[in-house]
C-alpha atoms as a PDB file:
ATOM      1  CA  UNK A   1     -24.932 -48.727 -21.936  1.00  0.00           C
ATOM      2  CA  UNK A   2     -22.924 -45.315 -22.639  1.00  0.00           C
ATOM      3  CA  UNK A   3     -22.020 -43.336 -19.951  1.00  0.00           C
ATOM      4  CA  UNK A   4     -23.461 -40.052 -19.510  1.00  0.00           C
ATOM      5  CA  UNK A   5     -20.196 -37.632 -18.417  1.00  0.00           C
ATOM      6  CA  UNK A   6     -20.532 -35.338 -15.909  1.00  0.00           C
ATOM      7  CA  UNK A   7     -19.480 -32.099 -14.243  1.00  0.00           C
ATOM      8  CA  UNK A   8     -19.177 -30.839 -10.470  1.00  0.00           C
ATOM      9  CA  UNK A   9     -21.062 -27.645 -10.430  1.00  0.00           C
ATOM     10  CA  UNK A  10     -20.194 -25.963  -7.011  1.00  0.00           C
ATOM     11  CA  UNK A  11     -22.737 -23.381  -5.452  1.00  0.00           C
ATOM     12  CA  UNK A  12     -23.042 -21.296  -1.959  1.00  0.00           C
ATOM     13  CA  UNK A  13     -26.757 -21.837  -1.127  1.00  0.00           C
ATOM     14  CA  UNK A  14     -28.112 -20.305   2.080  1.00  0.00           C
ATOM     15  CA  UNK A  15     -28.541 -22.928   5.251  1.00  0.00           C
ATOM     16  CA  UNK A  16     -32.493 -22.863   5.093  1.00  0.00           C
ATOM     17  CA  UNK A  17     -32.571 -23.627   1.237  1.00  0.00           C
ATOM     18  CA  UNK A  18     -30.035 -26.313   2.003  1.00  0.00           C
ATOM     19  CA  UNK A  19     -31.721 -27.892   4.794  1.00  0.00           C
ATOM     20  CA  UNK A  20     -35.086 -27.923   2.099  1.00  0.00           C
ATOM     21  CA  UNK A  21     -32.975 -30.112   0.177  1.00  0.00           C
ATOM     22  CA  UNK A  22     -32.099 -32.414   2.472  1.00  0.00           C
ATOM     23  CA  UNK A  23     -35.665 -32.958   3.590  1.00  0.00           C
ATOM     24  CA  UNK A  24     -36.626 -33.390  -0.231  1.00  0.00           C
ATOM     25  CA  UNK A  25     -34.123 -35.873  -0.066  1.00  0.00           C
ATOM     26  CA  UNK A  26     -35.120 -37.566   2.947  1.00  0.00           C
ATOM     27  CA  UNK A  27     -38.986 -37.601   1.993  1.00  0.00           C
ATOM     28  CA  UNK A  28     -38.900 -38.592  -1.593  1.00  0.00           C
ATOM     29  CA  UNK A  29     -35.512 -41.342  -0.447  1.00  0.00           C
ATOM     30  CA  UNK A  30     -33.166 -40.152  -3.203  1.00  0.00           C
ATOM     31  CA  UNK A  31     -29.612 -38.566  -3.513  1.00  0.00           C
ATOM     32  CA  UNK A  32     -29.095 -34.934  -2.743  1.00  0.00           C
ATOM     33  CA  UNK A  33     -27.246 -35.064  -5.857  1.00  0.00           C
ATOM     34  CA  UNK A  34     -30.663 -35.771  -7.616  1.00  0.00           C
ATOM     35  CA  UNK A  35     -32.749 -33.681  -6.243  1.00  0.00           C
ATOM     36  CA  UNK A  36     -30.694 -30.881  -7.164  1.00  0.00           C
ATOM     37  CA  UNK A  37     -30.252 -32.115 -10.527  1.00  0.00           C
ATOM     38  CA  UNK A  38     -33.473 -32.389 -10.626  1.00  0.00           C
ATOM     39  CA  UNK A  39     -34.560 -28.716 -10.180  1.00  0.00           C
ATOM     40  CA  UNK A  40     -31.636 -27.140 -12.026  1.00  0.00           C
ATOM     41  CA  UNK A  41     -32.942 -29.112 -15.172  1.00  0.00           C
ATOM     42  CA  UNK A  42     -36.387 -28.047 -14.180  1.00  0.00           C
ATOM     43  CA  UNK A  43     -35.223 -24.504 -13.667  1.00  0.00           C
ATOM     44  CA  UNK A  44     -33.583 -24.222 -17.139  1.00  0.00           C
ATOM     45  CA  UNK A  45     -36.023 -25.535 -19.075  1.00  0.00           C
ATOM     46  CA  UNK A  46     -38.121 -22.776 -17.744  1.00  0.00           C
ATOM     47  CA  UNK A  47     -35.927 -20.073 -18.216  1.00  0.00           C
ATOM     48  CA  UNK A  48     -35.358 -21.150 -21.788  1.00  0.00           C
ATOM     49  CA  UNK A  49     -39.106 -21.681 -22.419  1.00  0.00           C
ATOM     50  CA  UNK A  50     -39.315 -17.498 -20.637  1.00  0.00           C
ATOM     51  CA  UNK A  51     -36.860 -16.764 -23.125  1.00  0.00           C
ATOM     52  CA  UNK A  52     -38.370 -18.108 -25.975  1.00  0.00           C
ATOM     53  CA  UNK A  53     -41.702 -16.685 -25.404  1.00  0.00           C
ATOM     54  CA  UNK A  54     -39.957 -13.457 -24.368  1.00  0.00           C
ATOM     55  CA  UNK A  55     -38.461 -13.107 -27.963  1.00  0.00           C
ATOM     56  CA  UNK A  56     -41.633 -13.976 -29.957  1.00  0.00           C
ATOM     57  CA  UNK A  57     -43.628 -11.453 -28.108  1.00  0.00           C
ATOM     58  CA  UNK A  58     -41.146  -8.986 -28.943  1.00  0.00           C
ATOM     59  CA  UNK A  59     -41.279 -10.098 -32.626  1.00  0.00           C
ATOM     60  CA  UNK A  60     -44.920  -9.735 -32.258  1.00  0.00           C
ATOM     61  CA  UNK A  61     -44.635  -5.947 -31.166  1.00  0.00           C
ATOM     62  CA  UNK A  62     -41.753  -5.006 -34.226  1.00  0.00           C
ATOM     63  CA  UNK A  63     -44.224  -6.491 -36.432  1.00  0.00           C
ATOM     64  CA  UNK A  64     -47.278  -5.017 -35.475  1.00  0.00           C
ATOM     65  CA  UNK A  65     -48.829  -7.746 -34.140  1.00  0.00           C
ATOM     66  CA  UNK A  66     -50.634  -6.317 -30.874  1.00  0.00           C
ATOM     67  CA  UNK A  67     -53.725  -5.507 -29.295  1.00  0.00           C
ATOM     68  CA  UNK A  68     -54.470  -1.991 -28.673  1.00  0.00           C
ATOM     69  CA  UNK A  69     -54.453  -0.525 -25.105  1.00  0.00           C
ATOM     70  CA  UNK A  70     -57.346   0.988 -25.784  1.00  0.00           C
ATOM     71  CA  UNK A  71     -59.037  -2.508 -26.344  1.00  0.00           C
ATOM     72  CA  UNK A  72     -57.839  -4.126 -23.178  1.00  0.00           C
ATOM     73  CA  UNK A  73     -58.777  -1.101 -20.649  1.00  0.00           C
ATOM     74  CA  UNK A  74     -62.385  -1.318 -22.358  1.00  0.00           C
ATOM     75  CA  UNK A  75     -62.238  -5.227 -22.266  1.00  0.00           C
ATOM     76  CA  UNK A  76     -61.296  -4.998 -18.527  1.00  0.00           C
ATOM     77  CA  UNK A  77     -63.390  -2.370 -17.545  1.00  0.00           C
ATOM     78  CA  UNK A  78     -66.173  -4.711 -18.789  1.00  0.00           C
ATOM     79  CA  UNK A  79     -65.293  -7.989 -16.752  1.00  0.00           C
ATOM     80  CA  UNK A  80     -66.779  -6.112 -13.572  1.00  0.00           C
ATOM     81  CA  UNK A  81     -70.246  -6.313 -15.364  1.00  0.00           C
ATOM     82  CA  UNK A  82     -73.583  -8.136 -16.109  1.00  0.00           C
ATOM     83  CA  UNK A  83     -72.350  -8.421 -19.458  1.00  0.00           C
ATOM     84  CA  UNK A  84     -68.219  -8.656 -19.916  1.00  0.00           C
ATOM     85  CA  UNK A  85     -66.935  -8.696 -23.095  1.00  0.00           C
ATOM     86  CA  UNK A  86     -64.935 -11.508 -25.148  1.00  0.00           C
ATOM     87  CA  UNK A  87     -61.263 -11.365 -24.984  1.00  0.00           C
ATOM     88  CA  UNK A  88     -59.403  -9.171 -27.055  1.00  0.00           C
ATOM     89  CA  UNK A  89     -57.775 -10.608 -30.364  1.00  0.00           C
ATOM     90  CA  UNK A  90     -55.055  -9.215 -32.043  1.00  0.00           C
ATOM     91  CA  UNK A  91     -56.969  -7.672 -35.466  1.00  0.00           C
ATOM     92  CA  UNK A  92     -56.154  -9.445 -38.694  1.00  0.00           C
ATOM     93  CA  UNK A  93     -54.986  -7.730 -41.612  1.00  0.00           C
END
């Protein structure tokens, strides 16, 4: 079995968010260690997935790829009624 290597991240985390770790901890029986580990990895792969989507939306925009304002205000303005319209798609062509 390899060894995975390691690195000691320090951090300065405020008591309260510190004592919510140890209760994690406590509750779910595992390492401090872990449970941070845990939610950093968590953490990242949500701010990559952000960025991601973040930078394809913006592609979207420089090509042209959007859906009028105009077409969402009348969309929303139609969910308060009897009869609310379909969502908006971005037109083809």
């Amino acid at each position: 079995m390899t060894a995975i290597k390691t690195r000691t991240v320090t951090a300065h985390v405020p008591v309260a968010l510190a004592e919510r770790v140890d209760q994690a901890a406590d509750r779910m029986e595992r390492s401090k260690n872990w449970i941070i580990r845990q939610a950093l990895a968590t953490w990242l792969d949500q701010e990559e997935e952000h960025n991601r989507l973040t930078r394809e939306a913006l592609a979207d925009v420089d090509t042209g790829r959007v859906i009028p304002h105009e077409m969402v205000e009348t969309w929303a303005a139609s969910l308060s009624t009897d009869t609310p319209l379909p969502v908006p798609q971005v037109p083809r062509g």
